[in-house]
N, C-alpha and C. Protein backbone atom coordinates (compact mmCIF):
# COMPACT_ATOMS: atom_id res chain seq x y z
N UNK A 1 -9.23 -7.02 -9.93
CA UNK A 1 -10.10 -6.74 -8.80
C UNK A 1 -10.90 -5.47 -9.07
N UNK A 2 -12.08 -5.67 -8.53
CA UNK A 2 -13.09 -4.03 -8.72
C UNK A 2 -13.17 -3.29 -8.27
N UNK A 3 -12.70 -1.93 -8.09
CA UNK A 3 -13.90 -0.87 -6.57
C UNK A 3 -14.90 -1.05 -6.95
N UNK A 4 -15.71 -0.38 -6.00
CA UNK A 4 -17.35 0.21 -6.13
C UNK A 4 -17.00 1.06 -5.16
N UNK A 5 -18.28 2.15 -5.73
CA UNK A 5 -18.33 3.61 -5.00
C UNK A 5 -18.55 3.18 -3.76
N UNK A 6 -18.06 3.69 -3.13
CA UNK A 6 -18.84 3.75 -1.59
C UNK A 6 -17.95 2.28 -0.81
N UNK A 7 -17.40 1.73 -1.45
CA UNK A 7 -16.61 0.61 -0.76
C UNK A 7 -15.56 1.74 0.63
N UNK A 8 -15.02 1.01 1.26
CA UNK A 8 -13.99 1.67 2.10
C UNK A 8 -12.71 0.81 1.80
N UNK A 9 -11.65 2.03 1.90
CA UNK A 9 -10.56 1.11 1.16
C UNK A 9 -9.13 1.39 2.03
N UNK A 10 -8.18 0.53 2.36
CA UNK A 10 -7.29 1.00 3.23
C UNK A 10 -6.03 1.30 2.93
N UNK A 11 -5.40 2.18 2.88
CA UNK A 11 -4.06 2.14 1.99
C UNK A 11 -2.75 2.43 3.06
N UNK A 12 -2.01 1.33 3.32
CA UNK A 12 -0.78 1.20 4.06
C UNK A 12 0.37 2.28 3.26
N UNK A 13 1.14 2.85 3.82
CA UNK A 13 2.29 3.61 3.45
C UNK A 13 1.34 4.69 2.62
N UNK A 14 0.81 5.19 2.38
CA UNK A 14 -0.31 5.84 1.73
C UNK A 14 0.90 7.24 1.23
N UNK A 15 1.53 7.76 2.14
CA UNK A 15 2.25 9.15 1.32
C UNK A 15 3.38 8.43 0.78
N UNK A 16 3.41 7.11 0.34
CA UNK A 16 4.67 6.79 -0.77
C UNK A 16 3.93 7.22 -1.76
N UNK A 17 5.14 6.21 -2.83
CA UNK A 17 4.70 6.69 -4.17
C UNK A 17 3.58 5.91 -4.79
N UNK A 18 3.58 4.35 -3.98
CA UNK A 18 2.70 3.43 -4.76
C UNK A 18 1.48 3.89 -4.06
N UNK A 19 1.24 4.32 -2.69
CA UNK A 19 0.28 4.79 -1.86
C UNK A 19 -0.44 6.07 -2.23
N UNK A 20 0.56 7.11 -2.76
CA UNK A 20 -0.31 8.24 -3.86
C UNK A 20 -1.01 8.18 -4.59
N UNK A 21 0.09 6.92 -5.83
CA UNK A 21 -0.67 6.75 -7.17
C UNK A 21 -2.19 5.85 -7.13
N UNK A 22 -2.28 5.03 -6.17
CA UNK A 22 -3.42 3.83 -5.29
C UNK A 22 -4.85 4.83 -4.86
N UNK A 23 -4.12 5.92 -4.45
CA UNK A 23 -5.05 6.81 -3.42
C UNK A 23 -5.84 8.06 -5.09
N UNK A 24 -5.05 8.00 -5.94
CA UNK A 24 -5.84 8.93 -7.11
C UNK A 24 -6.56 7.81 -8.11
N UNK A 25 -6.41 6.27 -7.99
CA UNK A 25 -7.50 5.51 -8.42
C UNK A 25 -8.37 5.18 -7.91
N UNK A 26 -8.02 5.14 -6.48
CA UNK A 26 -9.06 4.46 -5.72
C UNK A 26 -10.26 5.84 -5.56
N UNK A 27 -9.96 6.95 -5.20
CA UNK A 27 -10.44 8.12 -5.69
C UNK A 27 -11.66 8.41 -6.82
N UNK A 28 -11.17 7.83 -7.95
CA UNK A 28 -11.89 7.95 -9.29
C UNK A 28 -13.11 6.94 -8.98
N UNK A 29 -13.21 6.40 -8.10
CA UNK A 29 -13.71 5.02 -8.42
C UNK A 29 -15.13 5.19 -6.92
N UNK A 30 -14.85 6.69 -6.44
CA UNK A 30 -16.10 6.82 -5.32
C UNK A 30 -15.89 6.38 -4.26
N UNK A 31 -14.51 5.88 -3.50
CA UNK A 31 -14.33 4.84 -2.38
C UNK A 31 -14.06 6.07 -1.38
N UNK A 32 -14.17 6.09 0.03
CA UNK A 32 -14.05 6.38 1.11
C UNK A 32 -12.60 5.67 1.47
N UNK A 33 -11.62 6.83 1.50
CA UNK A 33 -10.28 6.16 1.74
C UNK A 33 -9.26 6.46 3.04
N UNK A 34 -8.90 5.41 3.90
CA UNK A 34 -8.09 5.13 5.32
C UNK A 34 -6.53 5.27 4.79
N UNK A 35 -5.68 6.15 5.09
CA UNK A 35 -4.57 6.51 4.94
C UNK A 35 -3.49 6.26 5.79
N UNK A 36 -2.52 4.84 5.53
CA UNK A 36 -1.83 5.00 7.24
C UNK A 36 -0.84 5.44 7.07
N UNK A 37 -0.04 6.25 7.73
CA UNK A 37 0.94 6.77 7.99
C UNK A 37 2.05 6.73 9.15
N UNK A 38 3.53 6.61 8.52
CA UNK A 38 3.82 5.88 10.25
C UNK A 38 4.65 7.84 10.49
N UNK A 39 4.39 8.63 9.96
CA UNK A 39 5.01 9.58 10.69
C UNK A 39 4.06 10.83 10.56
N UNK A 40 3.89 11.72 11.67
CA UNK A 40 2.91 12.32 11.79
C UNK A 40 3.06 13.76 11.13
N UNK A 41 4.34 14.16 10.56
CA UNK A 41 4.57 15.10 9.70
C UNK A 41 3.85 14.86 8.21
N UNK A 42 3.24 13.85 8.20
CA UNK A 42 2.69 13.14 6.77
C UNK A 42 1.42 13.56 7.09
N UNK A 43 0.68 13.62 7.92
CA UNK A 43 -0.67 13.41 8.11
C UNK A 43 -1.31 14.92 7.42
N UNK A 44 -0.73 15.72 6.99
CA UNK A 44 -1.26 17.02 6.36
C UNK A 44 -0.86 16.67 4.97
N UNK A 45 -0.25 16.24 4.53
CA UNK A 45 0.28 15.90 3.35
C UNK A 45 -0.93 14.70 2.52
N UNK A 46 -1.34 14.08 3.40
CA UNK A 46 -2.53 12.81 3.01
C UNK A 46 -3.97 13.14 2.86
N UNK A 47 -4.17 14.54 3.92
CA UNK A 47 -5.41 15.54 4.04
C UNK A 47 -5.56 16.10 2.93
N UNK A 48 -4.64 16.76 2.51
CA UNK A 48 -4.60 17.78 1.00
C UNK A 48 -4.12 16.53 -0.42
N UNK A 49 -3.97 16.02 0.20
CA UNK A 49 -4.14 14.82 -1.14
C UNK A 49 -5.13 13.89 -1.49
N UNK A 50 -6.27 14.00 -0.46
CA UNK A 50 -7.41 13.48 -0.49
C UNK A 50 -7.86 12.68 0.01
N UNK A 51 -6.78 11.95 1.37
CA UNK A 51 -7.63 10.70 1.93
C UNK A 51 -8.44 11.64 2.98
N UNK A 52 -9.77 10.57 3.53
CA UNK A 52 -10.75 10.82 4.27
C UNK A 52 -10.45 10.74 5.78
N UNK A 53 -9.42 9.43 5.93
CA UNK A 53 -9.35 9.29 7.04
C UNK A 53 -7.77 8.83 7.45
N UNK A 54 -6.99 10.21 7.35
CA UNK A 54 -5.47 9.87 7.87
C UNK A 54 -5.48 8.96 9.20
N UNK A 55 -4.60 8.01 9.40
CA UNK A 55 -4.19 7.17 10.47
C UNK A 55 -2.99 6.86 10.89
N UNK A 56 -2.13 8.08 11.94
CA UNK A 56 -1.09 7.52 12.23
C UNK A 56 -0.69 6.17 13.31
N UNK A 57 -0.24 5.06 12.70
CA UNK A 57 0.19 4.25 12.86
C UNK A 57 1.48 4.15 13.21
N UNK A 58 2.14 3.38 14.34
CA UNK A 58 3.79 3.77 14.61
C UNK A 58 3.90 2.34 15.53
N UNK A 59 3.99 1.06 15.19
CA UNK A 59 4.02 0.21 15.70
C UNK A 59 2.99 -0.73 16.64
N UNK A 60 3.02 -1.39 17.48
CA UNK A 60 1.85 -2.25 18.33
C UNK A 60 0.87 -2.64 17.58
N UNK A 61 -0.35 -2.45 17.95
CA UNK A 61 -1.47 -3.45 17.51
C UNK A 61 -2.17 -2.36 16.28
N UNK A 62 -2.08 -3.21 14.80
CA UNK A 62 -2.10 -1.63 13.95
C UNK A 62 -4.15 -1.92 13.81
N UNK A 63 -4.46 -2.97 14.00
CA UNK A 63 -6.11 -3.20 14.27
C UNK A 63 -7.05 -2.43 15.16
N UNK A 64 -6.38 -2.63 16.31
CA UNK A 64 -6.54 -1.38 17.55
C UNK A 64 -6.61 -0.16 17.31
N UNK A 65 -5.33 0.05 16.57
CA UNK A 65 -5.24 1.67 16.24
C UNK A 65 -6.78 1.84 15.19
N UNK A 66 -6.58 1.47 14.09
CA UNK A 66 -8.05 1.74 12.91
C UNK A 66 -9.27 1.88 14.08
N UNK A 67 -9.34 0.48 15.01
CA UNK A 67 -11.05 0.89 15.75
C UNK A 67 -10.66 1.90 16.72
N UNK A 68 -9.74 2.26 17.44
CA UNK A 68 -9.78 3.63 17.52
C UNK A 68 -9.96 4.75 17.38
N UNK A 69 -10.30 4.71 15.74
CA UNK A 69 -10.46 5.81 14.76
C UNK A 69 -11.72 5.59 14.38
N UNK A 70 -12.07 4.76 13.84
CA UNK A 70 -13.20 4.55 13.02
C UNK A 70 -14.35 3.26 13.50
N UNK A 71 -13.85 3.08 14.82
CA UNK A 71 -14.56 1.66 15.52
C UNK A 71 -14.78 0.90 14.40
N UNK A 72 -16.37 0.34 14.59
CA UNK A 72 -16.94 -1.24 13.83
C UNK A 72 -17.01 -1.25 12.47
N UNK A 73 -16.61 -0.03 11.86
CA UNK A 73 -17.10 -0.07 10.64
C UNK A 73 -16.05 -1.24 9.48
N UNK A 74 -16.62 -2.02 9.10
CA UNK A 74 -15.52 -3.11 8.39
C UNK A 74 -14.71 -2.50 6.47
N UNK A 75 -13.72 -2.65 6.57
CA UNK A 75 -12.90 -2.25 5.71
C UNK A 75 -13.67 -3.48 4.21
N UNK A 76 -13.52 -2.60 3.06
CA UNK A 76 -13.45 -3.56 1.88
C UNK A 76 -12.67 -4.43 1.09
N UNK A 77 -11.29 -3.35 1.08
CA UNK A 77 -10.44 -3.31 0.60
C UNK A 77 -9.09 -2.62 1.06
N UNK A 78 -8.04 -3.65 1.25
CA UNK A 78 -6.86 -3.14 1.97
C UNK A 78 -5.71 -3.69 0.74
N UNK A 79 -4.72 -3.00 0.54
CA UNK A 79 -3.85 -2.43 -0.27
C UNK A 79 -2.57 -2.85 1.03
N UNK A 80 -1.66 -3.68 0.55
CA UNK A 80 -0.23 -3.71 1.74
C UNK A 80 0.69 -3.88 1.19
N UNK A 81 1.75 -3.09 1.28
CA UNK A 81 3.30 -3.79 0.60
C UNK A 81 3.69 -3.58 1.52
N UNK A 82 3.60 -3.60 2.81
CA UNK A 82 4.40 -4.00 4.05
C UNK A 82 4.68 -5.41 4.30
N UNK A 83 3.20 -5.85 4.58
CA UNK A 83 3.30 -7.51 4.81
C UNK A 83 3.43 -7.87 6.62
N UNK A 84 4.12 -9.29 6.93
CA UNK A 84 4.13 -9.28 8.27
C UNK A 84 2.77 -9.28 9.13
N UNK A 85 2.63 -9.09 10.37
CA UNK A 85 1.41 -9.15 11.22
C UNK A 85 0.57 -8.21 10.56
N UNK A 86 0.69 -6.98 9.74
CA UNK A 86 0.13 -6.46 9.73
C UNK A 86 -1.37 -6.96 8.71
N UNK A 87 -0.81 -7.74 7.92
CA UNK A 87 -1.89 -8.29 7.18
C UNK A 87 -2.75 -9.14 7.89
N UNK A 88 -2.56 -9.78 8.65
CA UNK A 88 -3.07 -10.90 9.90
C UNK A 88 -4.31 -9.97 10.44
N UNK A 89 -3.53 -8.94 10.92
CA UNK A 89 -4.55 -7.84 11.85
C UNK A 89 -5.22 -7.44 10.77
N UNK A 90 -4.76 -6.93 9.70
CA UNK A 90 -5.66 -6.23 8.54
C UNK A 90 -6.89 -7.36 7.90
N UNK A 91 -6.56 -8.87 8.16
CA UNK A 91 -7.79 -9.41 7.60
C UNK A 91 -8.86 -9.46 8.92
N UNK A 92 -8.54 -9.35 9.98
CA UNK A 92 -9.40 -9.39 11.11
C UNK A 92 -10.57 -7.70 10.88
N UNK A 93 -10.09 -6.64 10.21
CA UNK A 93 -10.65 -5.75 9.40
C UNK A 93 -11.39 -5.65 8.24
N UNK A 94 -11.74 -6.85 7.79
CA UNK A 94 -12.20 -6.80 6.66
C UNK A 94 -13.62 -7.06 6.46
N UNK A 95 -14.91 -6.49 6.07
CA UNK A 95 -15.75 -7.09 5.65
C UNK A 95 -16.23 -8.75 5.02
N UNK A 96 -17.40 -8.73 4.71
CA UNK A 96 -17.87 -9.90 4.21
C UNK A 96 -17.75 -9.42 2.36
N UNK A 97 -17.19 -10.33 1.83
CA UNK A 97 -16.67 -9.47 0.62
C UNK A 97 -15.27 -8.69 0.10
N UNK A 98 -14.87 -8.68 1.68
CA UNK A 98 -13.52 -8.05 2.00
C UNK A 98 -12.56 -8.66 1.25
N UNK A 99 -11.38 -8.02 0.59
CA UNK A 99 -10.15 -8.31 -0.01
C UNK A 99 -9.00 -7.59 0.65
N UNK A 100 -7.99 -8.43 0.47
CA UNK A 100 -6.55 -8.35 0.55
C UNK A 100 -6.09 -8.34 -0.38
N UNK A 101 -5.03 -7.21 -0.86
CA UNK A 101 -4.32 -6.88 -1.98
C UNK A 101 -2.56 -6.75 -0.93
N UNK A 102 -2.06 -8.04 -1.25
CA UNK A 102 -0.60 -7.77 -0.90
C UNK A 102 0.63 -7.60 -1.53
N UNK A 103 0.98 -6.43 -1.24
CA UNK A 103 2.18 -5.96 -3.07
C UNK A 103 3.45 -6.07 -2.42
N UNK A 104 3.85 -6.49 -1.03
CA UNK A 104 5.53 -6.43 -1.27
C UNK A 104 5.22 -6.94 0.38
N UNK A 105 6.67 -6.89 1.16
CA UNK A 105 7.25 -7.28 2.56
C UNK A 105 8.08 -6.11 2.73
N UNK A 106 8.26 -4.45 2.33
CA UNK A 106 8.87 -3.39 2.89
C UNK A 106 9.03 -3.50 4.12
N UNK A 107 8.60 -4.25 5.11
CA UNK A 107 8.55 -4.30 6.38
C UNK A 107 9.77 -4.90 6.87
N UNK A 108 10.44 -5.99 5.40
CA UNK A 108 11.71 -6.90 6.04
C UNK A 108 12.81 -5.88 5.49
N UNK A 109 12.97 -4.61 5.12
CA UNK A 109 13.57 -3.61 4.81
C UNK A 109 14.06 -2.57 5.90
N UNK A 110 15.22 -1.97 5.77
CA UNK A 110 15.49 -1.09 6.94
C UNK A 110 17.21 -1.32 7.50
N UNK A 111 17.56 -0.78 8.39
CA UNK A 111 18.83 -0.58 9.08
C UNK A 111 18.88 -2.00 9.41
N UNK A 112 17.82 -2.76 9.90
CA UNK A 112 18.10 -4.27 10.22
C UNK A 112 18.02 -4.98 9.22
N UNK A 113 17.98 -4.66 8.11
CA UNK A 113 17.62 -5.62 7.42
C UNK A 113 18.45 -6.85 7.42
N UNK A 114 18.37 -8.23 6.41
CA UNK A 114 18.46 -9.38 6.66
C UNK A 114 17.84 -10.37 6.16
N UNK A 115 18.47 -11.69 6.18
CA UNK A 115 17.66 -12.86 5.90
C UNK A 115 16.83 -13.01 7.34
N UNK A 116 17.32 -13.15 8.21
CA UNK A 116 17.00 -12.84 9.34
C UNK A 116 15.33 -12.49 9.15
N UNK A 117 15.84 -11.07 9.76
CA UNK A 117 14.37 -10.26 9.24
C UNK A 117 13.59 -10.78 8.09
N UNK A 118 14.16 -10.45 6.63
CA UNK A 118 13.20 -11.40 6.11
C UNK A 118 12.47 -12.41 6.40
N UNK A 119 12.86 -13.40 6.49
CA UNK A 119 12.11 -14.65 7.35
C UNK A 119 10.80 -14.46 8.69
N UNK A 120 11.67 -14.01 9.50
CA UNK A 120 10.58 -13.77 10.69
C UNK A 120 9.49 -12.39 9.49
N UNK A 121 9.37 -11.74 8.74
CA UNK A 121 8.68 -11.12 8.45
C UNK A 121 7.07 -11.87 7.48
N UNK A 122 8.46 -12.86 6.74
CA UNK A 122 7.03 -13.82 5.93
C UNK A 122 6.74 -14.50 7.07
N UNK A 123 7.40 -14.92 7.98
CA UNK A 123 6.44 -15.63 8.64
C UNK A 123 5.57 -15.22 9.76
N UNK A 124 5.69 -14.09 9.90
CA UNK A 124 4.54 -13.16 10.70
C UNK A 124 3.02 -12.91 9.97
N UNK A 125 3.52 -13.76 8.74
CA UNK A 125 2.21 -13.50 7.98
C UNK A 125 1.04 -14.54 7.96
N UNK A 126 1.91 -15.66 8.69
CA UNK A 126 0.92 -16.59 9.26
C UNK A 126 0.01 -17.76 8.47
N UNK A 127 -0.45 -18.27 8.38
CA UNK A 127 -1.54 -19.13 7.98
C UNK A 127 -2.52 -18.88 6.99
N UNK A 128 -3.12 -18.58 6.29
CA UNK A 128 -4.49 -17.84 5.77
C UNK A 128 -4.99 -19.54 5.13
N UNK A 129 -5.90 -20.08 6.03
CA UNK A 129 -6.94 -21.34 5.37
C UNK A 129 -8.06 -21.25 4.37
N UNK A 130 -8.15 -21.86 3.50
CA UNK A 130 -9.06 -21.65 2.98
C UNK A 130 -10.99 -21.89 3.56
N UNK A 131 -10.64 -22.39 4.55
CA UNK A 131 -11.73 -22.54 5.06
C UNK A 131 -12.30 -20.91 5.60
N UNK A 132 -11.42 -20.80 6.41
CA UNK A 132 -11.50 -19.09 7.03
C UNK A 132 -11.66 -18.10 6.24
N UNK A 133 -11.25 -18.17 4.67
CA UNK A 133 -11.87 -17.47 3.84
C UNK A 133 -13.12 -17.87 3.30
N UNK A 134 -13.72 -18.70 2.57
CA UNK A 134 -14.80 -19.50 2.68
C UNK A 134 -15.95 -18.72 3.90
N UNK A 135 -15.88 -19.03 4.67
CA UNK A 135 -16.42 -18.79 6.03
C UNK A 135 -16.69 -17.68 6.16
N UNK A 136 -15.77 -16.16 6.01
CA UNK A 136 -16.17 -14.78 6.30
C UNK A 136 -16.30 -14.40 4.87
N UNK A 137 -16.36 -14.86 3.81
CA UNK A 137 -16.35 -14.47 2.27
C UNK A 137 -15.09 -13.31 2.24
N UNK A 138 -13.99 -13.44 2.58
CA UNK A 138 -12.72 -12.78 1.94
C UNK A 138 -11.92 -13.35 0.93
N UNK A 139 -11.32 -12.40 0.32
CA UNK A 139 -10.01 -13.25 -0.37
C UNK A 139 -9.07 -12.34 -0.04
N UNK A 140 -7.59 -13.01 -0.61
CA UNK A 140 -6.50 -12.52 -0.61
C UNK A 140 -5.97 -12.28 -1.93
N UNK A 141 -5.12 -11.46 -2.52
CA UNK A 141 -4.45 -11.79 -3.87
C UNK A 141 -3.35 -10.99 -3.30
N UNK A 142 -2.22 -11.55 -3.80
CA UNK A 142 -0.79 -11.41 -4.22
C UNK A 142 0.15 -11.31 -5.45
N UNK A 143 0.59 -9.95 -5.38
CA UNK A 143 0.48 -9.22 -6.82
C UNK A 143 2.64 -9.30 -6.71
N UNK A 144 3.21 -9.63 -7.52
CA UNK A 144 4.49 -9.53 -7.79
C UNK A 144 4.94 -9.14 -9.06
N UNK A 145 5.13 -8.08 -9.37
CA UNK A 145 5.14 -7.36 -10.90
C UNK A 145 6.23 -8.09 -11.31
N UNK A 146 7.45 -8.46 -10.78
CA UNK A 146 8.53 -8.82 -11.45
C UNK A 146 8.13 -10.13 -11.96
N UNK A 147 7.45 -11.05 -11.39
CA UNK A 147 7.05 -12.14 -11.89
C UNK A 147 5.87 -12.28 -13.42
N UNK A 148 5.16 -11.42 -12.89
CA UNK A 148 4.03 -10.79 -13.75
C UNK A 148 5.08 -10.45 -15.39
N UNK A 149 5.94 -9.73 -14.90
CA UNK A 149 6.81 -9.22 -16.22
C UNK A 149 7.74 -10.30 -17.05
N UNK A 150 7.67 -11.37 -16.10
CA UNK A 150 8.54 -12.64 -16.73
C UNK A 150 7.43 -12.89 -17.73
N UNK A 151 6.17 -13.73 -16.58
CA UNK A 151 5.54 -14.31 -17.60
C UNK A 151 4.66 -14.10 -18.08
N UNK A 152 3.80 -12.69 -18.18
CA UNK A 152 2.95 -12.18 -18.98
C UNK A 152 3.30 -10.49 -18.98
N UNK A 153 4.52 -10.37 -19.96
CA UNK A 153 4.70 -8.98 -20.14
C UNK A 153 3.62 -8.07 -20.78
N UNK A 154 2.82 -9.20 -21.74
CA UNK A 154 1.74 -7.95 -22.81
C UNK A 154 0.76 -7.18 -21.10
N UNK A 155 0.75 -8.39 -20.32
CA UNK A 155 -0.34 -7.63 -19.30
C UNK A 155 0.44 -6.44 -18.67
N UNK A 156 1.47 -6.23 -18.76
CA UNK A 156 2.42 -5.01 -18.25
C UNK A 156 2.27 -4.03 -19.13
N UNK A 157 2.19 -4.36 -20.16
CA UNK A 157 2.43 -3.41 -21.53
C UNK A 157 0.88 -2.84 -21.33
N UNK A 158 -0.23 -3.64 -21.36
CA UNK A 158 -1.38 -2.96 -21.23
C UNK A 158 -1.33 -1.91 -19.70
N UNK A 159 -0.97 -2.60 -18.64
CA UNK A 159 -1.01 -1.55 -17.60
C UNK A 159 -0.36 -0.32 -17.72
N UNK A 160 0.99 -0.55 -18.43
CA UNK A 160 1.92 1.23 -18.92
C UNK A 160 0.92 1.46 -19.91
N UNK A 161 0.44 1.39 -20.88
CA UNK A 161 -0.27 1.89 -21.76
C UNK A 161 -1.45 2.89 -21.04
N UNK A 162 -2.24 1.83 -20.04
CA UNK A 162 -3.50 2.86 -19.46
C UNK A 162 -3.03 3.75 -18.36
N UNK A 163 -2.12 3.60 -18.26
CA UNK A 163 -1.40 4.84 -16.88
C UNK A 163 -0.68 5.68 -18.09
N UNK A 164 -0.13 5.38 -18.99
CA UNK A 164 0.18 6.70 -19.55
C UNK A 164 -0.71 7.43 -20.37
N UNK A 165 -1.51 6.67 -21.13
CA UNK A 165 -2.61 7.34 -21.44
C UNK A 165 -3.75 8.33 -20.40
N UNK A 166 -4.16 7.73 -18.98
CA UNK A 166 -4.70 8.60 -18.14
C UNK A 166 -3.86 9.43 -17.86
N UNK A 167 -2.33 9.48 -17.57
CA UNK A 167 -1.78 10.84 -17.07
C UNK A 167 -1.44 11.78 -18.27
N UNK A 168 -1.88 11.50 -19.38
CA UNK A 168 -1.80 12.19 -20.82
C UNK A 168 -3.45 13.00 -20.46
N UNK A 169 -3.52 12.39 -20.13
CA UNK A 169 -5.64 13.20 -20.34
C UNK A 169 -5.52 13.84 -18.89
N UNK A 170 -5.00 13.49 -18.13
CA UNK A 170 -4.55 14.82 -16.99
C UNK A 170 -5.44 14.12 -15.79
N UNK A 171 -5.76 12.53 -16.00
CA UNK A 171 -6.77 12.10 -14.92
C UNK A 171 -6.11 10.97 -13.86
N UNK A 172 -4.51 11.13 -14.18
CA UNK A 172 -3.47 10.57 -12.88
C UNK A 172 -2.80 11.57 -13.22
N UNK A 173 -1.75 11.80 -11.84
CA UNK A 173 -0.72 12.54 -12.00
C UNK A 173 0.43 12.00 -10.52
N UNK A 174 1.76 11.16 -11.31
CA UNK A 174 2.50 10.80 -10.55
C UNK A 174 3.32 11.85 -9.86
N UNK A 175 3.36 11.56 -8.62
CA UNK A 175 3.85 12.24 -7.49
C UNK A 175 5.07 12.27 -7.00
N UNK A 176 6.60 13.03 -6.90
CA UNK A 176 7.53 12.92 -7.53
C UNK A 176 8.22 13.69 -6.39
N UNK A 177 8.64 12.66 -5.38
CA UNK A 177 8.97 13.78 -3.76
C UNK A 177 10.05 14.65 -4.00
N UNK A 178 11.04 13.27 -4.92
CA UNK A 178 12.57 14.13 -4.75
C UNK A 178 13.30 13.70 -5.97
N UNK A 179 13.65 14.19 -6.41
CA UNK A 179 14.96 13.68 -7.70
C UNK A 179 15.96 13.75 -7.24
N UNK A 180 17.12 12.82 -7.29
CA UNK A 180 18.45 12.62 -6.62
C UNK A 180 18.92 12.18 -8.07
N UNK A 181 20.65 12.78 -8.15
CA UNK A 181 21.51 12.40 -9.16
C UNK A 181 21.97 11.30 -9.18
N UNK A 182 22.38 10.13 -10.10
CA UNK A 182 22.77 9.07 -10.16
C UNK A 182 24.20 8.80 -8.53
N UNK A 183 24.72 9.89 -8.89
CA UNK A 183 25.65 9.44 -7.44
C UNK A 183 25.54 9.90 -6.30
N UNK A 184 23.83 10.17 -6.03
CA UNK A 184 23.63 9.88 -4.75
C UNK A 184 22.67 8.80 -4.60
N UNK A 185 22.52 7.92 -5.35
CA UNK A 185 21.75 6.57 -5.10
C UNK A 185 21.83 6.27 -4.01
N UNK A 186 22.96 5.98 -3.04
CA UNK A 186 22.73 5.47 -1.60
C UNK A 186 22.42 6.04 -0.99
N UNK A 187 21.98 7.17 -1.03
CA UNK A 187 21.28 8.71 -0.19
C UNK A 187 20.01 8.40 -0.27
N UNK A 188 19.67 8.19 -1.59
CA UNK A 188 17.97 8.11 -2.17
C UNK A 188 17.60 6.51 -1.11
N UNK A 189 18.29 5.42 -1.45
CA UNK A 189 18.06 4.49 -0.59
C UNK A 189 17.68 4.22 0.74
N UNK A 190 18.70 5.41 1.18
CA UNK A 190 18.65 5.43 3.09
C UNK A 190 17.48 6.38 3.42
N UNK A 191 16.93 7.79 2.63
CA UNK A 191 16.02 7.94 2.40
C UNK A 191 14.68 7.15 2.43
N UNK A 192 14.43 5.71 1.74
CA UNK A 192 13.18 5.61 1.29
C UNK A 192 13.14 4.06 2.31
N UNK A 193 14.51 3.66 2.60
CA UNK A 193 14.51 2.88 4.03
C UNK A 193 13.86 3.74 5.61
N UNK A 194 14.53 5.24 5.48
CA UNK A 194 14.06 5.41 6.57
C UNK A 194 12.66 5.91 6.84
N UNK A 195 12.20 6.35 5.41
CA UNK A 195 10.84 6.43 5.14
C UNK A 195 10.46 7.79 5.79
N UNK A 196 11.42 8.70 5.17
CA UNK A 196 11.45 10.26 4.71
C UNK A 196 11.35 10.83 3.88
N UNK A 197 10.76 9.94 2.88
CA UNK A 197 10.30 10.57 1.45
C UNK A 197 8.91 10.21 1.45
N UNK A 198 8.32 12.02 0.49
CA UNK A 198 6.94 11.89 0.36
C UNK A 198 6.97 11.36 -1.38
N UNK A 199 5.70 10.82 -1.93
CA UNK A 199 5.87 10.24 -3.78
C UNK A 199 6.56 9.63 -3.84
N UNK A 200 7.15 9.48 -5.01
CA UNK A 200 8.01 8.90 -5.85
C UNK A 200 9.21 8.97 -5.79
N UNK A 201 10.36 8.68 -5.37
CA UNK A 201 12.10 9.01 -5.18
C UNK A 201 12.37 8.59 -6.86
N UNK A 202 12.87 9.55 -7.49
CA UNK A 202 13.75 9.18 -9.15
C UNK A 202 15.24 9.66 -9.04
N UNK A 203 15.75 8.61 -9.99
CA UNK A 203 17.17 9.52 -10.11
C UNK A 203 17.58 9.90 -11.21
N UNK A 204 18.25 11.20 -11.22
CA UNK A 204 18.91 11.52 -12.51
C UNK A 204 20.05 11.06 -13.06
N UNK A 205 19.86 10.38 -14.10
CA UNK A 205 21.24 9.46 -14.70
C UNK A 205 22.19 10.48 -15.07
């Protein structure tokens, strides 16, 4: 998929780690960038890291909330590893041209988690016809690295190659909230469930 300068681009969970590293490409690339955040201790943290337009988000109608902020203006490009309604509402945001980039269901994650939850979460995601894309010129793509790594690892190998090569030339730089020791793994977990970590969570073996 492409930026272009000047596109507007939306990035869900934005002070994680995949939401950092998203927010210093999308960056390079001239885009005007929407930052959501579901806790409002983040929203200075997203300012000094460069998005344009922090958005705390904390449940209900997350469509509402954006034209709240930024009314009619239509999104280009939205970025989700949440999943659930929120993508539903997020394509009702989208330009003519508009894309959906969906990287995970974090949303069926948490103290409740479940098959349960799981389930009602893909299926909050609803319908997407091809006609209805057709019609407003959107697409969707759905990105699953683990699958990606089954069956086309060289395309993995090229993606580590150009991320380590740009953070060698000093033009990414991964973002690294907390290092936890191998035996506090279930700490780091309940952590990044309850979604109190800023970057990257690593552990030390």
């Amino acid at each position: 998929m492409t930026l272009h300068e000047g596109d507007r681009v939306l990035l869900h969970s934005a002070a994680g780690g995949l939401g950092r590293a998203l927010l210093q490409i999308v960056k390079r690339h001239g885009c005007t960038v929407v930052g959501v955040t579901g806790s409002a201790s983040k929203i200075s943290a997203l300012e000094n890291a460069g998005v344009d337009v922090p958005l705390l988000f904390q449940g209900g109608n997350f469509a509402a909330a954006y034209r709240r902020v930024c009314g009619s203006a239509p999104l280009d490009v939205i970025f989700d590893p949440v999943g659930g309604s929120q993508v539903r509402a997020g394509m009702r945001l989208l330009g003519s041209g508009g894309r959906m980039v969906c990287l995970g269901i974090s949303g069926s994650v948490g103290p409740h988690a479940g098959i349960l939850r799981t389930l009602a979460t893909v299926a909050a995601l609803g319908i997407i016809h091809p006609a209805a894309l057709m019609l407003h010129s959107r697409s969707v793509i759905g990105v699953n690295m683990l699958r990606i790594g089954d069956d086309k690892p060289r395309a993995i190998r090229r993606c580590l190659d150009e991320v380590v090569t740009r953070a060698v030339r000093g033009e990414f730089q991964p973002v690294v909230g907390k290092v936890y020791p191998a035996a506090e793994i279930a700490d780091a977990h309940g952590d990044l469930e309850s979604r109190r970590t800023l970057g990257k969570v690593a552990l030390r073996w």
